[in-house]
N, C-alpha and C. Protein backbone atom coordinates (compact mmCIF):
# COMPACT_ATOMS: atom_id res chain seq x y z
N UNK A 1 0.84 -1.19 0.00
CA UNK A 1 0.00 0.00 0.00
C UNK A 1 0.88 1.25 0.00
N UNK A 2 1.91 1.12 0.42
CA UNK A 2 2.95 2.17 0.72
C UNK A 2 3.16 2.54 -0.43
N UNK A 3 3.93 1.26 -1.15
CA UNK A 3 4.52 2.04 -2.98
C UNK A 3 3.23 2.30 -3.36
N UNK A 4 2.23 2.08 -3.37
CA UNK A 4 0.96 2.37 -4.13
C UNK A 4 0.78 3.94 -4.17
N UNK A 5 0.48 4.22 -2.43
CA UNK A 5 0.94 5.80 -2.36
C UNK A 5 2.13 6.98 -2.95
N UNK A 6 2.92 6.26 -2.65
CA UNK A 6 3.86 7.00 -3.41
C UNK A 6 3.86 6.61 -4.87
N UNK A 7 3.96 5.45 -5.50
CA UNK A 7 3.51 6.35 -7.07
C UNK A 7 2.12 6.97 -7.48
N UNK A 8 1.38 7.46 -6.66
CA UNK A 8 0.22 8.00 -6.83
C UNK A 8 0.73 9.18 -7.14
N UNK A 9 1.41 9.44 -5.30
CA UNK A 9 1.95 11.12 -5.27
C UNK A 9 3.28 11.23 -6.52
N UNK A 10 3.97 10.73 -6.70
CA UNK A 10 4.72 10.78 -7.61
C UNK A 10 4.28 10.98 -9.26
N UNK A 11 3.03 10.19 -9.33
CA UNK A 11 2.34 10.39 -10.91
C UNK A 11 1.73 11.56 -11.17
N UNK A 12 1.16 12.36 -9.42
CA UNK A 12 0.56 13.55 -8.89
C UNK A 12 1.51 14.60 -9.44
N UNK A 13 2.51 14.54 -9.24
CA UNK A 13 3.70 15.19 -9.04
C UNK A 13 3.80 16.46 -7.57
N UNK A 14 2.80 15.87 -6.89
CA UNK A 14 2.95 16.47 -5.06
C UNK A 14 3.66 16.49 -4.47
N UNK A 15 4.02 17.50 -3.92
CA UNK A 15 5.20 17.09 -2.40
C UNK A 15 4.46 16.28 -1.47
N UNK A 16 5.16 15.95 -0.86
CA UNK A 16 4.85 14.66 0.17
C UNK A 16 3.98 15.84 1.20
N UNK A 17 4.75 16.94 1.56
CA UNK A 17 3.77 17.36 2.73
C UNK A 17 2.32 17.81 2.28
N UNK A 18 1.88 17.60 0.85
CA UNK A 18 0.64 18.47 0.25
C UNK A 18 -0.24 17.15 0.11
N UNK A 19 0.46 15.92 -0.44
CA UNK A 19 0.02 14.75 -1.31
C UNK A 19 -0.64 13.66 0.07
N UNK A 20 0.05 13.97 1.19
CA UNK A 20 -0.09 12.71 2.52
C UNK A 20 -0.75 14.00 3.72
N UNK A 21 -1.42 15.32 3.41
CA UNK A 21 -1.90 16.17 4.61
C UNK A 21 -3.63 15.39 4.29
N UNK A 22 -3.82 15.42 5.80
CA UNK A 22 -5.52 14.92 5.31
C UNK A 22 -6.17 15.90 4.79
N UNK A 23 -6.03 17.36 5.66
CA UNK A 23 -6.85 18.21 5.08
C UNK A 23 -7.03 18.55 3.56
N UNK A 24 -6.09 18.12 2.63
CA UNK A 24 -6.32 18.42 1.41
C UNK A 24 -7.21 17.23 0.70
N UNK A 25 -7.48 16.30 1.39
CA UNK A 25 -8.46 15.64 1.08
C UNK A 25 -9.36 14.58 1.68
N UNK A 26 -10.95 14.81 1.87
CA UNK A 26 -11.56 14.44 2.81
C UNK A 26 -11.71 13.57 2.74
N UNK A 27 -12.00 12.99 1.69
CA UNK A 27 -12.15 11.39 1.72
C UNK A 27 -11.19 10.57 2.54
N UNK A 28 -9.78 11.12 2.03
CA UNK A 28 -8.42 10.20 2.36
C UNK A 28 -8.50 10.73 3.94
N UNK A 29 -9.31 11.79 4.37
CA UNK A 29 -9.18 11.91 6.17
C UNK A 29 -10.11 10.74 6.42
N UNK A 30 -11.11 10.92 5.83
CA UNK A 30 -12.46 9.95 6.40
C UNK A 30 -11.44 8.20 6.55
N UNK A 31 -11.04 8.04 5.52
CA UNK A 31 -10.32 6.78 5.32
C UNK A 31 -9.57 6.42 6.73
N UNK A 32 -8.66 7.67 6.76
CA UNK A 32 -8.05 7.21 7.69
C UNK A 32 -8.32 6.87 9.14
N UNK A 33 -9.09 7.63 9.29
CA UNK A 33 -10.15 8.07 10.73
C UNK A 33 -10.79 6.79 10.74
N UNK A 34 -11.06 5.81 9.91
CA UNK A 34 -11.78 4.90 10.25
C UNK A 34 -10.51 3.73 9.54
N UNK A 35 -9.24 3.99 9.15
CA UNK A 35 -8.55 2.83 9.54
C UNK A 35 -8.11 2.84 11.08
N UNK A 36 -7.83 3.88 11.73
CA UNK A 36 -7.66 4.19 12.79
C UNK A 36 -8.29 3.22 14.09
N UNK A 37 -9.82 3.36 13.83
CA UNK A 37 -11.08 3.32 14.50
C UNK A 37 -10.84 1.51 14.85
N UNK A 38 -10.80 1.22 13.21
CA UNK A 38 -10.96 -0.48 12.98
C UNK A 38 -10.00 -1.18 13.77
N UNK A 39 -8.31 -0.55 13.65
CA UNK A 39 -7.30 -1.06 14.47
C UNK A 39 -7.56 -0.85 15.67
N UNK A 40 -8.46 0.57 16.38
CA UNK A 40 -8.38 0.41 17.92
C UNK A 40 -9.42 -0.91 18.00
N UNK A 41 -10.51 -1.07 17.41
CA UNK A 41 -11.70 -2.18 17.74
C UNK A 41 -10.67 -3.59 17.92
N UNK A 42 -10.07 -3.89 16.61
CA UNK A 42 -9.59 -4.63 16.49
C UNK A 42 -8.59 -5.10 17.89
N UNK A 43 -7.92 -4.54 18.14
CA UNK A 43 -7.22 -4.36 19.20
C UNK A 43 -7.78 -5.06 20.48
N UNK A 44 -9.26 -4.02 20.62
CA UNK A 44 -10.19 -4.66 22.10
C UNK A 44 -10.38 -6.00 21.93
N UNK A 45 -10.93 -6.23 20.30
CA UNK A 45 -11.58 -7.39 20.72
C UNK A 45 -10.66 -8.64 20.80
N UNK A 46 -9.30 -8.51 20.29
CA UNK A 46 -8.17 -9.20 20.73
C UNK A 46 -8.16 -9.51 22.08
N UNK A 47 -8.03 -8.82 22.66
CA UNK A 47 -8.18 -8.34 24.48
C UNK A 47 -8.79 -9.27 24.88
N UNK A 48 -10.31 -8.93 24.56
CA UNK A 48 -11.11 -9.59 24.89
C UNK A 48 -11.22 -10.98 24.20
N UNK A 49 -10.39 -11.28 23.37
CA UNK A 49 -9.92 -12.71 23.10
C UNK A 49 -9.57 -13.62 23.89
N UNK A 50 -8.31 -13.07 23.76
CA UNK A 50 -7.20 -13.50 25.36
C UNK A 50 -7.98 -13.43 26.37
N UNK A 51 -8.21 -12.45 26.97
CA UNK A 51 -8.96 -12.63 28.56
C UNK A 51 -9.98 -13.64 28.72
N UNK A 52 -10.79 -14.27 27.31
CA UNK A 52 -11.45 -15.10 26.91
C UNK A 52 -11.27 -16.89 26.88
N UNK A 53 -9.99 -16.55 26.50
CA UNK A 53 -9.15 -17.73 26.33
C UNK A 53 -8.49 -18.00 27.73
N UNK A 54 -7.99 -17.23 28.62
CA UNK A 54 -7.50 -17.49 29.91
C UNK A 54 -8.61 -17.40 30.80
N UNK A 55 -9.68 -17.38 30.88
CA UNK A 55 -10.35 -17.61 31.69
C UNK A 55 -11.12 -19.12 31.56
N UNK A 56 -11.08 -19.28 30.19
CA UNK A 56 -11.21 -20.80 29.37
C UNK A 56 -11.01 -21.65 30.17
N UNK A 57 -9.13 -21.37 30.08
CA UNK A 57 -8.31 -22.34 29.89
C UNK A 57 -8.03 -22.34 31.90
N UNK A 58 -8.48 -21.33 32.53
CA UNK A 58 -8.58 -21.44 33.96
C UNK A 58 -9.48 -22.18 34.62
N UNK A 59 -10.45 -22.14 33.72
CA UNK A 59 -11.94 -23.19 34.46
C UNK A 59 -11.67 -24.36 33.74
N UNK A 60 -11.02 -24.97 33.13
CA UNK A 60 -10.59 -26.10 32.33
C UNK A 60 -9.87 -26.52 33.32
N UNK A 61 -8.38 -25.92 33.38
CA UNK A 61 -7.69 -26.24 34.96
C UNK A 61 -7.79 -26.48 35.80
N UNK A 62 -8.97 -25.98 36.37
CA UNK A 62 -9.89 -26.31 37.82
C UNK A 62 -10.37 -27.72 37.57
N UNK A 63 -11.29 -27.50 36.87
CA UNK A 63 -12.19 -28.72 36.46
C UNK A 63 -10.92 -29.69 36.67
N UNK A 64 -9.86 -30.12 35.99
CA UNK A 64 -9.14 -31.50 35.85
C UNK A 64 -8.59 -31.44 37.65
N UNK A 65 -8.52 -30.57 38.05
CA UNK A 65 -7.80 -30.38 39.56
C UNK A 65 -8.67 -31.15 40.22
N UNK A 66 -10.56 -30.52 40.20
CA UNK A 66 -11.14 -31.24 41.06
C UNK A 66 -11.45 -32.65 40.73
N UNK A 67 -11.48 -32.95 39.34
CA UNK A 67 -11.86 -34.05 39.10
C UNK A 67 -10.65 -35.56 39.64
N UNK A 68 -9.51 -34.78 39.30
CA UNK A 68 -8.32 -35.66 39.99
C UNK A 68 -7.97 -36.07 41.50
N UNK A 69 -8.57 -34.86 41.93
CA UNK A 69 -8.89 -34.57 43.98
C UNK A 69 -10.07 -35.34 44.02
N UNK A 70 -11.11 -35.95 43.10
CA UNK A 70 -11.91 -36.33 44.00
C UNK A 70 -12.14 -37.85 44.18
N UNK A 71 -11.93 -38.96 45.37
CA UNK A 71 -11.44 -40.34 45.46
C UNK A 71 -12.50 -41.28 44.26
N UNK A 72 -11.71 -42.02 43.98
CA UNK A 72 -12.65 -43.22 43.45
C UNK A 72 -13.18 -44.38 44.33
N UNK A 73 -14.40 -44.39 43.64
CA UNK A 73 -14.94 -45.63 44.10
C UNK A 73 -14.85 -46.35 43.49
């Protein structure tokens, strides 16, 4: 995506500080503002993956603990 940008701005013939400012174009702000948005979501719901998965894998743990603690008949 990177070279993509730059031969854009390059085919543009823009300086980098005119060709990559959001304000000169709203769309490419809107874009970004919501790649932004997606990586923070993305992020939580990772979080909330993991914390998902270790709490899993904690009541899984238990479970074999008590089941091993408790005598046979």
């Amino acid at each position: 995506m990177k070279a993509q940008l730059e031969a854009a701005r390059q085919a543009a013939g823009e300086a980098i500080g005119v060709f990559y400012d959001p304000r000169q174009d709203a769309a490419h702000a809107a874009n970004l503002q919501r790649s932004h948005r997606l990586r923070e979501e993305m992020a939580s719901l990772m979080q909330h993956a993991e914390a998902w998965g270790r709490a899993a894998s904690g009541a899984d743990e238990h479970e074999r603990s008590a089941a091993e603690a408790e005598p046979e008949e």
